[in-house]
Protein backbone atom coordinates (compact mmCIF):
# COMPACT_ATOMS: atom_id res chain seq x y z
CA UNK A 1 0.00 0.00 0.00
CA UNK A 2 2.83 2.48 0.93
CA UNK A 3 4.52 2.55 -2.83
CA UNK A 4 1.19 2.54 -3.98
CA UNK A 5 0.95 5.77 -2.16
CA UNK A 6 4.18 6.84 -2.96
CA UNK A 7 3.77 6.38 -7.15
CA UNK A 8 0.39 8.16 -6.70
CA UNK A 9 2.28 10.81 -4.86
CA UNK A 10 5.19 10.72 -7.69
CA UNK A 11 3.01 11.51 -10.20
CA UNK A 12 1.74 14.34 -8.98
CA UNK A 13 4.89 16.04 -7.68
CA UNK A 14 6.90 15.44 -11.38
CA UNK A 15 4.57 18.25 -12.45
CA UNK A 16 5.26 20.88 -10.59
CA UNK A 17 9.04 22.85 -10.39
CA UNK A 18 11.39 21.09 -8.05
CA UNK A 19 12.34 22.48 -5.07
CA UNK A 20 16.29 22.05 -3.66
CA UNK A 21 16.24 20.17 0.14
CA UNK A 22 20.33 20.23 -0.40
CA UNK A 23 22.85 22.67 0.57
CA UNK A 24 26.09 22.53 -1.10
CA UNK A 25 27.71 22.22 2.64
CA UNK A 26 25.95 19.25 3.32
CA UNK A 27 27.01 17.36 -0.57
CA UNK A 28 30.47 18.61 -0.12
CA UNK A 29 33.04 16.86 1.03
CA UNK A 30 33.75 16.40 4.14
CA UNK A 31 37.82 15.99 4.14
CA UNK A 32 38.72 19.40 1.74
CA UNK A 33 35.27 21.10 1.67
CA UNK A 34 35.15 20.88 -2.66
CA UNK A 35 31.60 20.27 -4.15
CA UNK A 36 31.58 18.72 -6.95
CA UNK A 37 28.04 16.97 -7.21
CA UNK A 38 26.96 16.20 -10.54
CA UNK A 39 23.28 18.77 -11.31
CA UNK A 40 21.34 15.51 -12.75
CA UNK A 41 21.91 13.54 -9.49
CA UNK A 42 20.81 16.11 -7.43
CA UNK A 43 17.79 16.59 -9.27
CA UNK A 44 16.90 12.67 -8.66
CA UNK A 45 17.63 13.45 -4.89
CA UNK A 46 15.15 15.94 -4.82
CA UNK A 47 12.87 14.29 -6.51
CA UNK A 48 13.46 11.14 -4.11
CA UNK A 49 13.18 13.70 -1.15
CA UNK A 50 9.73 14.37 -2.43
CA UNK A 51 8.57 11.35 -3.09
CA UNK A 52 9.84 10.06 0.56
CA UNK A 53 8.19 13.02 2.12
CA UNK A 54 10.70 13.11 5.35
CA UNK A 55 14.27 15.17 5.58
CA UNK A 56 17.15 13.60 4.35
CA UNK A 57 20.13 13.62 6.22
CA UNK A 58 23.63 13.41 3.68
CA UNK A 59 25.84 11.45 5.77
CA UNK A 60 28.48 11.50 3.10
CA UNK A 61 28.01 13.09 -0.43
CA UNK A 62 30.86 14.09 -2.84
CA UNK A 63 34.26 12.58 -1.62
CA UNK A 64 37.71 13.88 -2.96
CA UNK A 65 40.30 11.43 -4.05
CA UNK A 66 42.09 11.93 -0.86
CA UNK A 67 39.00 11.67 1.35
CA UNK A 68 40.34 9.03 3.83
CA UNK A 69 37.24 6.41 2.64
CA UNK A 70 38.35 6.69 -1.47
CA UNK A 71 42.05 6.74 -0.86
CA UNK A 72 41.78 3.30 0.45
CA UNK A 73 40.11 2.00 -2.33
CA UNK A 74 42.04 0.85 -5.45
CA UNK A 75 39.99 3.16 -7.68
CA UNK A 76 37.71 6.14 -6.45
CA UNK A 77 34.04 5.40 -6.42
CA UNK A 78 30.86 7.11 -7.27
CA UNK A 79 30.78 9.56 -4.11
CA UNK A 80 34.49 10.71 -6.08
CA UNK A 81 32.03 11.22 -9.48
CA UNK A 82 29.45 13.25 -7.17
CA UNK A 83 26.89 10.52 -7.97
CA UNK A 84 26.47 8.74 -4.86
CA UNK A 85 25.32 9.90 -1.29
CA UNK A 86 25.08 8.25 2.18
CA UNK A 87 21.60 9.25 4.10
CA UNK A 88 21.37 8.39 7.86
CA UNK A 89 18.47 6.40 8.02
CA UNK A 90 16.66 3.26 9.99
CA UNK A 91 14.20 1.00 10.79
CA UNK A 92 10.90 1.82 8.69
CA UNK A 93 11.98 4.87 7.06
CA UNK A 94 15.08 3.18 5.70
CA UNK A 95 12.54 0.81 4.06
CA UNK A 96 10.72 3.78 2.69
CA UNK A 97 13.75 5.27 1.35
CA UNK A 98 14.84 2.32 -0.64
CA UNK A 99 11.18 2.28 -2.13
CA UNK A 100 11.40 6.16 -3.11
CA UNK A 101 14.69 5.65 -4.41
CA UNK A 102 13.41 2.75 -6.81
CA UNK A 103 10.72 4.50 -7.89
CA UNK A 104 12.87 7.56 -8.79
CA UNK A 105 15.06 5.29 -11.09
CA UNK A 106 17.99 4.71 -8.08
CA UNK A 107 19.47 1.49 -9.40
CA UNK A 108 22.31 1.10 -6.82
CA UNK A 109 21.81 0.99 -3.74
CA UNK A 110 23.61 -0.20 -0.55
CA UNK A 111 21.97 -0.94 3.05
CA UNK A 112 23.79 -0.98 6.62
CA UNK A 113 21.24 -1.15 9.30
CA UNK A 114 22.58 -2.91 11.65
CA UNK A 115 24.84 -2.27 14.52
CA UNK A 116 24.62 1.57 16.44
CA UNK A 117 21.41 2.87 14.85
CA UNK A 118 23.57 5.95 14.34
CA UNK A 119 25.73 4.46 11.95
CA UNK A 120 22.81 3.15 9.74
CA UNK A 121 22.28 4.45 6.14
CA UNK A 122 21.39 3.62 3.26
CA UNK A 123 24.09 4.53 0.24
CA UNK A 124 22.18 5.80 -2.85
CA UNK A 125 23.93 6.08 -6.20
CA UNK A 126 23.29 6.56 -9.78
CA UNK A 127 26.47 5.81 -11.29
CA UNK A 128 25.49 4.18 -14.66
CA UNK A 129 29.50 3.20 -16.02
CA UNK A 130 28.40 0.29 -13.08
CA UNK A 131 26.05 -2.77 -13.18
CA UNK A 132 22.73 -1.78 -11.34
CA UNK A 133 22.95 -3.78 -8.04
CA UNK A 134 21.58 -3.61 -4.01
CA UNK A 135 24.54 -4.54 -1.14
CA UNK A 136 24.54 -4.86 2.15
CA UNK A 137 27.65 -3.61 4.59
């Protein structure tokens, strides 16, 4: 009943000029202070924050290559493109959030609710160069 609800809601919202729930603080990132979120992404995020009807709060958004998180990695990832963002989120309203995200064309996404609920988020990312997938931490 609840995506029911939230593709009814969807439709109705597309219509009508987007408003922007983001600051550039809160997308930047969080080792330098650079933004460098890609527009088209941030457009889906608002979109995603309409159709979940609840704030959003950007745990991690665009991450430099010397961000502590992508230097470990062998290659950057998508939060180094500006196309990925961490939201602190649990319990029902992380369920919610993976629904919005769905409908709003999110085909990447990565879960980690368990543990300290405030380390729970879900990881939302619209890289296309990689295979459309859902993970778990």
């Amino acid at each position: 009943m609840q995506a029911v609800l939230l593709k009814r809601e969807l439709k109705l919202t597309k219509s009508h000029e987007m408003k922007n729930y983001f600051s550039e603080k809160e997308l930047s990132c969080k080792h330098c202070g650079e933004y460098h979120f890609d527009a088209s992404f941030l457009d889906r995020l608002n979109e995603i924050r309409v159709t979940f009807n609840r704030p959003m709060v950007v745990t991690s958004g665009y991450r430099c290559k010397d961000h502590p998180v992508e230097a470990a990695k062998e290659v950057p990832g998508s939060h180094n493109k500006g196309l990925a963002v961490d939201i602190k989120v649990s319990g029902e309203d992380a369920i919610d959030l993976v629904v919005a995200a769905g409908l709003n064309g999110i085909k990447r996404i990565g879960v980690k609710q368990k543990g300290d609920w405030n380390e729970r988020f879900i990881h939302l990312d619209m890289d296309d160069s990689l295979p459309s997938s859902m993970w778990s931490y």
